[in-house]
Protein backbone atom coordinates (compact mmCIF):
# COMPACT_ATOMS: atom_id res chain seq x y z
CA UNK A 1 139.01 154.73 119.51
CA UNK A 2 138.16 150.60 119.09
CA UNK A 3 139.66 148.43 122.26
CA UNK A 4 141.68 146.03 121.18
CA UNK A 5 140.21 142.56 122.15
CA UNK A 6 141.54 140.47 125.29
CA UNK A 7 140.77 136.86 122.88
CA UNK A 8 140.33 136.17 119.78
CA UNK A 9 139.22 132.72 118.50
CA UNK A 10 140.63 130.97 115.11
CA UNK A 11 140.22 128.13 113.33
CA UNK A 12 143.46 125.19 113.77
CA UNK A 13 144.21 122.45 111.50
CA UNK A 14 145.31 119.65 113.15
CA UNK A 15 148.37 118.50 111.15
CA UNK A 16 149.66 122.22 111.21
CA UNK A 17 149.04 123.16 115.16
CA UNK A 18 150.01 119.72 116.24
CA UNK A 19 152.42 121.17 118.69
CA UNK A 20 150.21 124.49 119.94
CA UNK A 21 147.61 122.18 120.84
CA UNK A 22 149.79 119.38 122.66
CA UNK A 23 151.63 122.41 124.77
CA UNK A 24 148.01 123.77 125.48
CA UNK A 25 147.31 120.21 126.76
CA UNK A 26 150.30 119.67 128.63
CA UNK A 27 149.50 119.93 132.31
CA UNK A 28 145.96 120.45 131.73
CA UNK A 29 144.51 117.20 130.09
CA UNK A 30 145.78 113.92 131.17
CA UNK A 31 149.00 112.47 131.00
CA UNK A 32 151.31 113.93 128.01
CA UNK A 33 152.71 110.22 126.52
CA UNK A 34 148.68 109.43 126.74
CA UNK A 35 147.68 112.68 125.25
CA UNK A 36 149.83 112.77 122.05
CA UNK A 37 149.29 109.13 121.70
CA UNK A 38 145.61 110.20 121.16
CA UNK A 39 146.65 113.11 119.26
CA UNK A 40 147.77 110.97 116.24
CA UNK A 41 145.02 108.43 116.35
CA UNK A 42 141.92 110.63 117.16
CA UNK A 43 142.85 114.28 115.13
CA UNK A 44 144.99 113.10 112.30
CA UNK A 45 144.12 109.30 111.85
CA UNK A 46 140.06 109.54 111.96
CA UNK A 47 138.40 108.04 108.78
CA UNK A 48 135.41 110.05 109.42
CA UNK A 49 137.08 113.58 108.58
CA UNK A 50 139.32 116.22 110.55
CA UNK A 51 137.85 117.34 113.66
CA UNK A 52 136.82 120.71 114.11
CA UNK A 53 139.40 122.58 115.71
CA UNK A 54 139.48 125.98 117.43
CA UNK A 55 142.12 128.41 119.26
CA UNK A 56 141.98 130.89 121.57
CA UNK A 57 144.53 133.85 121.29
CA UNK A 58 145.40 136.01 123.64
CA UNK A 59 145.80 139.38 121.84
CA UNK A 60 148.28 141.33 124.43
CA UNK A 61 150.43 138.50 125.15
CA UNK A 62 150.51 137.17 121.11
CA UNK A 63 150.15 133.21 122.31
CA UNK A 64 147.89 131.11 122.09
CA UNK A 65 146.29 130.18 125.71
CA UNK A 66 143.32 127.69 124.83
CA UNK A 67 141.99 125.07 122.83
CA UNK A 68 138.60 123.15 121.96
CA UNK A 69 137.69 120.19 119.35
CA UNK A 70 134.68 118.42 118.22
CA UNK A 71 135.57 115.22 116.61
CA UNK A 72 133.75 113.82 113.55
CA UNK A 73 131.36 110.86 113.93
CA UNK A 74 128.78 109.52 110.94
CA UNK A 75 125.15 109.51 112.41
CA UNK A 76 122.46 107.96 110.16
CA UNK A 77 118.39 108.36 110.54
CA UNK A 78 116.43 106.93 108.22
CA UNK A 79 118.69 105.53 106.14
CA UNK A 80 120.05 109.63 105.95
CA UNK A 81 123.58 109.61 106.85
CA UNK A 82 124.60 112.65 109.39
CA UNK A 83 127.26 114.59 110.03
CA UNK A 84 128.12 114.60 113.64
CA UNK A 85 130.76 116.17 116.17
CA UNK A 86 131.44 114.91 119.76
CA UNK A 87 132.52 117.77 121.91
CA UNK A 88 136.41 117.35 123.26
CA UNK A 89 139.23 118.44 124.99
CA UNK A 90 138.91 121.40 126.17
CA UNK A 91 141.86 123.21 127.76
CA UNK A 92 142.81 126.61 128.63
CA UNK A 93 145.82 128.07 130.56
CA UNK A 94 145.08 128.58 134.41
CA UNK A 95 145.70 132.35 134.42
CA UNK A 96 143.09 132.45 131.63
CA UNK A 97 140.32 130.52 133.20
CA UNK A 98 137.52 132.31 133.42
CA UNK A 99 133.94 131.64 131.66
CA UNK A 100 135.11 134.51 128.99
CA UNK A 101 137.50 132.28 127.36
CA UNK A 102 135.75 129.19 127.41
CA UNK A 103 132.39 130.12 126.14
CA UNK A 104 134.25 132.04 123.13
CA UNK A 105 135.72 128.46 122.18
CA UNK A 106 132.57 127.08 122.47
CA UNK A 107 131.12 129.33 120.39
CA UNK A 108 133.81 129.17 117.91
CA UNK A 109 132.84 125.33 117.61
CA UNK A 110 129.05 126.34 117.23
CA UNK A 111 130.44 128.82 114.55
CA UNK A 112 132.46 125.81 112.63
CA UNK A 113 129.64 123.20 112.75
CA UNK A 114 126.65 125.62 111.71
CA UNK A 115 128.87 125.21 108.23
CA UNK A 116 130.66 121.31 108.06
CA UNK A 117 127.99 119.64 110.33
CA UNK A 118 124.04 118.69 111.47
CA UNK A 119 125.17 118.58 115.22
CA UNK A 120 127.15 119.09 117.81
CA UNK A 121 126.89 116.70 121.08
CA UNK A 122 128.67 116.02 124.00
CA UNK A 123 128.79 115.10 127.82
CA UNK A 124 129.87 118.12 129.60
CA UNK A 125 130.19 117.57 133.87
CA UNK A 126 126.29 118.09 135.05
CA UNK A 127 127.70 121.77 137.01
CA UNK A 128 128.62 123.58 133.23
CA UNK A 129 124.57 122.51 132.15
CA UNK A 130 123.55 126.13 132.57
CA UNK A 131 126.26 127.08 130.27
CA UNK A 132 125.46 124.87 127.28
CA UNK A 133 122.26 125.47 127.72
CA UNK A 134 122.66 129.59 127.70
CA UNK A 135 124.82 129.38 124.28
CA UNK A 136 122.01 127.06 122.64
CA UNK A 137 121.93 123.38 123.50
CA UNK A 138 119.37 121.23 124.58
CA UNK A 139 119.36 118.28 126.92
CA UNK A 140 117.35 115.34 125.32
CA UNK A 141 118.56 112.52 127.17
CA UNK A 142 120.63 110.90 129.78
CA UNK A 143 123.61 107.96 129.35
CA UNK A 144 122.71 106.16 131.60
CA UNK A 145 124.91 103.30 133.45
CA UNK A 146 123.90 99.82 133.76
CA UNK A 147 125.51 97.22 135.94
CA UNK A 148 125.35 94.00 137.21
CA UNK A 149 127.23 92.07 140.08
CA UNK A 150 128.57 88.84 139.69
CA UNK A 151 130.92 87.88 142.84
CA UNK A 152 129.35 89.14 145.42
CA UNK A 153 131.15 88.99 148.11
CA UNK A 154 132.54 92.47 147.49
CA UNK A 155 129.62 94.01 146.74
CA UNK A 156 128.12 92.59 150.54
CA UNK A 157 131.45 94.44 152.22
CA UNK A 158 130.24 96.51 154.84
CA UNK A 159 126.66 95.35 154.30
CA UNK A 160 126.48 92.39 156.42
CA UNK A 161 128.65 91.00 158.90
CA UNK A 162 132.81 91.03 157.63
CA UNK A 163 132.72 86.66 158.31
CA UNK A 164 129.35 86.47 156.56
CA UNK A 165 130.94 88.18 153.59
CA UNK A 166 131.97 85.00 151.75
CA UNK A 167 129.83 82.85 152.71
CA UNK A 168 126.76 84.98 152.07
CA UNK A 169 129.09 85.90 148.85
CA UNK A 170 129.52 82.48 147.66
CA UNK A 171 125.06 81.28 148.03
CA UNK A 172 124.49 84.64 146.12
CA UNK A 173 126.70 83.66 143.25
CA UNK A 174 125.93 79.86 143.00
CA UNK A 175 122.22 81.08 142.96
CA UNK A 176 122.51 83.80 140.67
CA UNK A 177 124.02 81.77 137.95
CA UNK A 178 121.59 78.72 138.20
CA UNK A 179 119.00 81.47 137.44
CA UNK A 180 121.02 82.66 134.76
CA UNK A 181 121.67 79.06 133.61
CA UNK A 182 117.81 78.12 133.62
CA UNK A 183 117.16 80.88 131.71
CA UNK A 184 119.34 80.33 129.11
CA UNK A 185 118.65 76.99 128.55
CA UNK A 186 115.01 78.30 128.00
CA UNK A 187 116.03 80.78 124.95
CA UNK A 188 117.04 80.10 121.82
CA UNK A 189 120.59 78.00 121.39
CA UNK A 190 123.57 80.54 121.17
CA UNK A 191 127.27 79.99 121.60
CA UNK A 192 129.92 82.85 122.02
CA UNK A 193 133.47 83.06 120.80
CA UNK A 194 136.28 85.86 121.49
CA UNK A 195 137.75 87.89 118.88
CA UNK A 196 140.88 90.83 118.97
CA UNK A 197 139.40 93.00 116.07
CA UNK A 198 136.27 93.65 114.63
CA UNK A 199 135.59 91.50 110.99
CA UNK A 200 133.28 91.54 108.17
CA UNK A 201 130.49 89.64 109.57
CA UNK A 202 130.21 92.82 112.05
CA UNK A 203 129.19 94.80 108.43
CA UNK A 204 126.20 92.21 107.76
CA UNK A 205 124.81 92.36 111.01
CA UNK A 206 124.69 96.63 110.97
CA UNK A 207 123.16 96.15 107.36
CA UNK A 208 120.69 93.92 107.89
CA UNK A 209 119.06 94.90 111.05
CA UNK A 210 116.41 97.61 111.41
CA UNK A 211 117.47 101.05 112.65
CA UNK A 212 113.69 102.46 112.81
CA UNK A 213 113.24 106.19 113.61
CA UNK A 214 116.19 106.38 116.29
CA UNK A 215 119.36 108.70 115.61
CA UNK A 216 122.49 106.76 115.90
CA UNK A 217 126.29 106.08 115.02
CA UNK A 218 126.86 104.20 112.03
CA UNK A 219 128.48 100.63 113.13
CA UNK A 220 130.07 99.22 111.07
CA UNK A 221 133.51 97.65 110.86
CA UNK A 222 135.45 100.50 109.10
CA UNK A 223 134.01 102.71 112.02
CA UNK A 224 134.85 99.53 114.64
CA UNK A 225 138.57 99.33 113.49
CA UNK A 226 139.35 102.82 114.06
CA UNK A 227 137.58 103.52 116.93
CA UNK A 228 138.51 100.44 118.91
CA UNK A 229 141.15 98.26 117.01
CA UNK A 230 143.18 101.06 116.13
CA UNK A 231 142.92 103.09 119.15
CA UNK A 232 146.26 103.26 121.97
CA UNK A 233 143.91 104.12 124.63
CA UNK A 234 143.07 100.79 125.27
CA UNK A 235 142.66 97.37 124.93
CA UNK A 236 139.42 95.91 123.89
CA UNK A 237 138.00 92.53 122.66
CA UNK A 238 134.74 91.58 121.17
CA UNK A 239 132.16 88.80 122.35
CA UNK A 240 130.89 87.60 119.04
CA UNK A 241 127.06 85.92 119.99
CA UNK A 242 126.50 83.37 116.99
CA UNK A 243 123.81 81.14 116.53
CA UNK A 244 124.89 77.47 117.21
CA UNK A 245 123.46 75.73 114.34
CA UNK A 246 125.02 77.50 111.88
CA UNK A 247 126.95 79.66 113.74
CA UNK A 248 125.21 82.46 112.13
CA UNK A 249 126.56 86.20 114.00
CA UNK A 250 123.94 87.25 115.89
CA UNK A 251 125.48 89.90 118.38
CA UNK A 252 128.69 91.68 119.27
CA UNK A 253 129.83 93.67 122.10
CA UNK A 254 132.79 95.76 122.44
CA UNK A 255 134.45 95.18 125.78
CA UNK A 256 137.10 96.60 127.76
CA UNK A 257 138.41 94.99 131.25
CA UNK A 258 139.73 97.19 133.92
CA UNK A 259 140.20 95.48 137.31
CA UNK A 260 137.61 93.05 137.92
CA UNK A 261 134.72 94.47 135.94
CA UNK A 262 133.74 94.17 132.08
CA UNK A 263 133.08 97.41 130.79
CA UNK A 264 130.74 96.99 128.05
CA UNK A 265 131.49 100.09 125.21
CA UNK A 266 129.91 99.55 122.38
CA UNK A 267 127.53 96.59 121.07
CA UNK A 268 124.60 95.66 118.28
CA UNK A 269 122.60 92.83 117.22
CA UNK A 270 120.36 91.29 114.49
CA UNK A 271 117.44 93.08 116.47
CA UNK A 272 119.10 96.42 115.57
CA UNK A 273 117.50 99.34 117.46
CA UNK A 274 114.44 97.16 118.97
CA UNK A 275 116.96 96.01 121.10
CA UNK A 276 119.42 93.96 122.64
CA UNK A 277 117.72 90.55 123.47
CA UNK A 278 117.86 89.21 126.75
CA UNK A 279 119.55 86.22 125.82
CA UNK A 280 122.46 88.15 123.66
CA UNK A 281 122.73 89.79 126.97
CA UNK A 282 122.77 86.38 129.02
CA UNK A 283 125.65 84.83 126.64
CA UNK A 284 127.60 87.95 127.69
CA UNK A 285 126.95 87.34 131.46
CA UNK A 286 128.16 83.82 130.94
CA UNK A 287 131.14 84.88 129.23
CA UNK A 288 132.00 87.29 131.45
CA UNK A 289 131.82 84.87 134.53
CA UNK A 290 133.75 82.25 132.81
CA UNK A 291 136.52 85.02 133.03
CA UNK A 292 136.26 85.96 136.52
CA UNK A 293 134.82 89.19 136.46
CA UNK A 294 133.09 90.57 138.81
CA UNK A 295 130.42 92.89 137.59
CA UNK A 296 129.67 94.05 133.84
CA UNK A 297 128.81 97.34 133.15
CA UNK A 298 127.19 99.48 129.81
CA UNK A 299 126.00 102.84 129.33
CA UNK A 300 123.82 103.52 127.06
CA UNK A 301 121.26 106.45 125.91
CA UNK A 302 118.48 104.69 124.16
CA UNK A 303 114.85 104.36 124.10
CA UNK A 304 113.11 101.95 126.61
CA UNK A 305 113.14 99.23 123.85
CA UNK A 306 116.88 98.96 123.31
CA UNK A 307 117.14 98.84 127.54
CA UNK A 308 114.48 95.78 128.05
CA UNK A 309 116.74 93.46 127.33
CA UNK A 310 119.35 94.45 129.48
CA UNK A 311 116.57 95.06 132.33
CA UNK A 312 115.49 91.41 131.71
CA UNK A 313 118.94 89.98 132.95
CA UNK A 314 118.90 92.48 136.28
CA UNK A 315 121.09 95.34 134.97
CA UNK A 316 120.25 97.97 137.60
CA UNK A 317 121.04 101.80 136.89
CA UNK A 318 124.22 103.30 138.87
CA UNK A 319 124.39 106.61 137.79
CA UNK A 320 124.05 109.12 134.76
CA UNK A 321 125.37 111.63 132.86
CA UNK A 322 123.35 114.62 130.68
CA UNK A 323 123.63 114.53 126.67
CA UNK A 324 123.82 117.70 125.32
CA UNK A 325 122.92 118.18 121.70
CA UNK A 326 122.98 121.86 119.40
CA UNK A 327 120.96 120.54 115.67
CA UNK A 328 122.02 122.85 113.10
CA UNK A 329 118.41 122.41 111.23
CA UNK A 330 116.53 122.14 115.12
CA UNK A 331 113.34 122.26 112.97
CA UNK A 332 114.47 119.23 111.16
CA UNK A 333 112.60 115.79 111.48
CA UNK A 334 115.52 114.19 112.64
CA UNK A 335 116.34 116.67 115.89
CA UNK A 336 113.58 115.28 117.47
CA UNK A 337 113.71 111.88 116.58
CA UNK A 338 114.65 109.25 119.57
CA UNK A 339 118.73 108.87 120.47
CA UNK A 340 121.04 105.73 120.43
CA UNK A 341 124.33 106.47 121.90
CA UNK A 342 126.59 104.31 123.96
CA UNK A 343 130.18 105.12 125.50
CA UNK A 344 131.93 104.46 122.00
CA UNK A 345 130.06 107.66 121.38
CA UNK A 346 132.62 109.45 123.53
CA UNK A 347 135.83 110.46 122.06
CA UNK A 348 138.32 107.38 123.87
């Protein structure tokens, strides 16, 4: 005689298993106001599609016990648009943790986007590589974080003496900034303004710059509005870089303050995917000063090009995280073209 099966897995829709999913998360993923806040926004407001949605059944017991998503995102190559899933939230009940369980959601998802999408990708903790690698991902690339200090006095804690700390703070920063002042008064002339949603002038700078042979998120305002604007995660603003004699949009970031440091989530330029330039870069440093931060931050996955320009201002790398990717077609041109992906590239 057949066993019956300990799990089965079975494919949700998000408007109908709204509350089997939010009990599954209950306890397990974050804090629940926080969780179903994202619920509504991320699963049943995204302009992109539904996202891929998967549940684990426990056969004996009749209940569902676990639960795994990919949401959609548009990639484009080429001028090819893509059809993208980032890897998210996934729970199962303690008395069912085990790797059993888990890789048969994973799989599940694998199952789902071999037929609605061109990849899966996602930034699973560096200790389950082995895993994603066993059921059929690859590890391209790295996001990467960038930062830079700006008040340095906190940074010097511990380093040097505790009554040279603000002294020795206070040279660093005056000296710093005249650098960063000389240099930008030897680039081109930019000024920056502050803006609480993303605008139409965001559209003409994603259509107009090059994209070249790199794999990346489509950027424009519709995508901008939903992932940041609309968002109850959190707050973010935008640096809008114009030109100044015609104030002419020549950059944007995306930025997000938590403490004292500017967390940089999302940006793009009239240089597209040759990369940020330096002085975009610089009018963000300046801007983020004038506020009182002290350090900015980005991460970013991105060939050298797109990284120069923060390396030209001093960003130094603090730490990174593997990028796993599954291509539906691997044999495809585009699986093995280069990879742009930032933070925004995460699902919150």
């Amino acid at each position: 005689m057949p066993t019956t099966p300990q799990y089965l897995v079975e494919a949700g829709q998000p408007a109908r298993d709204r509350e089997t999913v939010l009990s599954l998360w209950r306890g397990n993923l974050g804090q629940d106001a926080r969780m179903t806040a994202k619920y509504e926004w991320f699963y049943l407001r995204c302009p992109h599609g539904e996202p891929l949605l998967e549940l684990l059944l426990d056969v004996p017991g009749a209940a569902h016990v676990g639960t795994a998503s990919a949401g959609r995102r548009r990639l484009v190559w080429q001028g090819r648009e893509l059809r993208a899933g980032v890897l998210v939230d996934l729970a199962v009940l303690p008395q069912h943790r085990s790797l059993g369980p888990a890789l048969m959601l994973q799989q599940g998802l694998i199952a789902a986007a071999d037929q609605a999408l061109d990849v899966l990708y996602g930034f699973p903790n560096p200790k389950a590589a082995p895993v994603f690698k066993r059921i059929g991902y690859a590890q391209p690339a790295h996001l990467v974080r960038y930062a830079r200090v700006l008040r340095h006095a906190g940074y010097l804690r511990g380093r040097v003496p505790g009554w040279l700390t603000k002294p020795v703070g206070w040279a660093a920063d005056v000296a710093i900034a005249c650098r960063d002042a000389f240099s930008r008064l030897r680039g081109p002339s930019l000024c920056s303004a502050w803006a609480d949603q993303a605008d139409a002038r965001i559209d003409a700078v994603w259509a107009q710059s090059p994209k070249d042979d790199a794999v990346m998120a489509v950027r424009d305002v519709a995508h901008l509005r939903w992932r940041f604007d609309e968002s109850p995660l959190a707050s973010t603003r935008y640096l809008l870089v114009k030109r100044e004699q015609d104030r002419a949009l020549q950059a944007w970031f995306a930025v997000q303050r938590i403490e004292g440091t500017l967390h940089v989530r999302d940006f793009w330029s009239v240089d597209g995917a040759r990369g940020m330039a330096a002085a975009h870069v610089g009018e963000l440093l300046r801007a983020a000063r004038k506020l009182g931060c002290t350090a900015v931050s980005v991460e970013i996955c991105a060939p050298d090009a797109q990284r120069a320009g923060w390396h030209a201002v001093h960003f130094v790398e603090r730490g990174r995280r593997p990028v796993f990717m599954r291509w539906t077609a691997p044999d495809a041109a585009f699986a093995s073209a280069p990879i742009f992906l930032t933070s925004a590239d995460e699902d919150e």
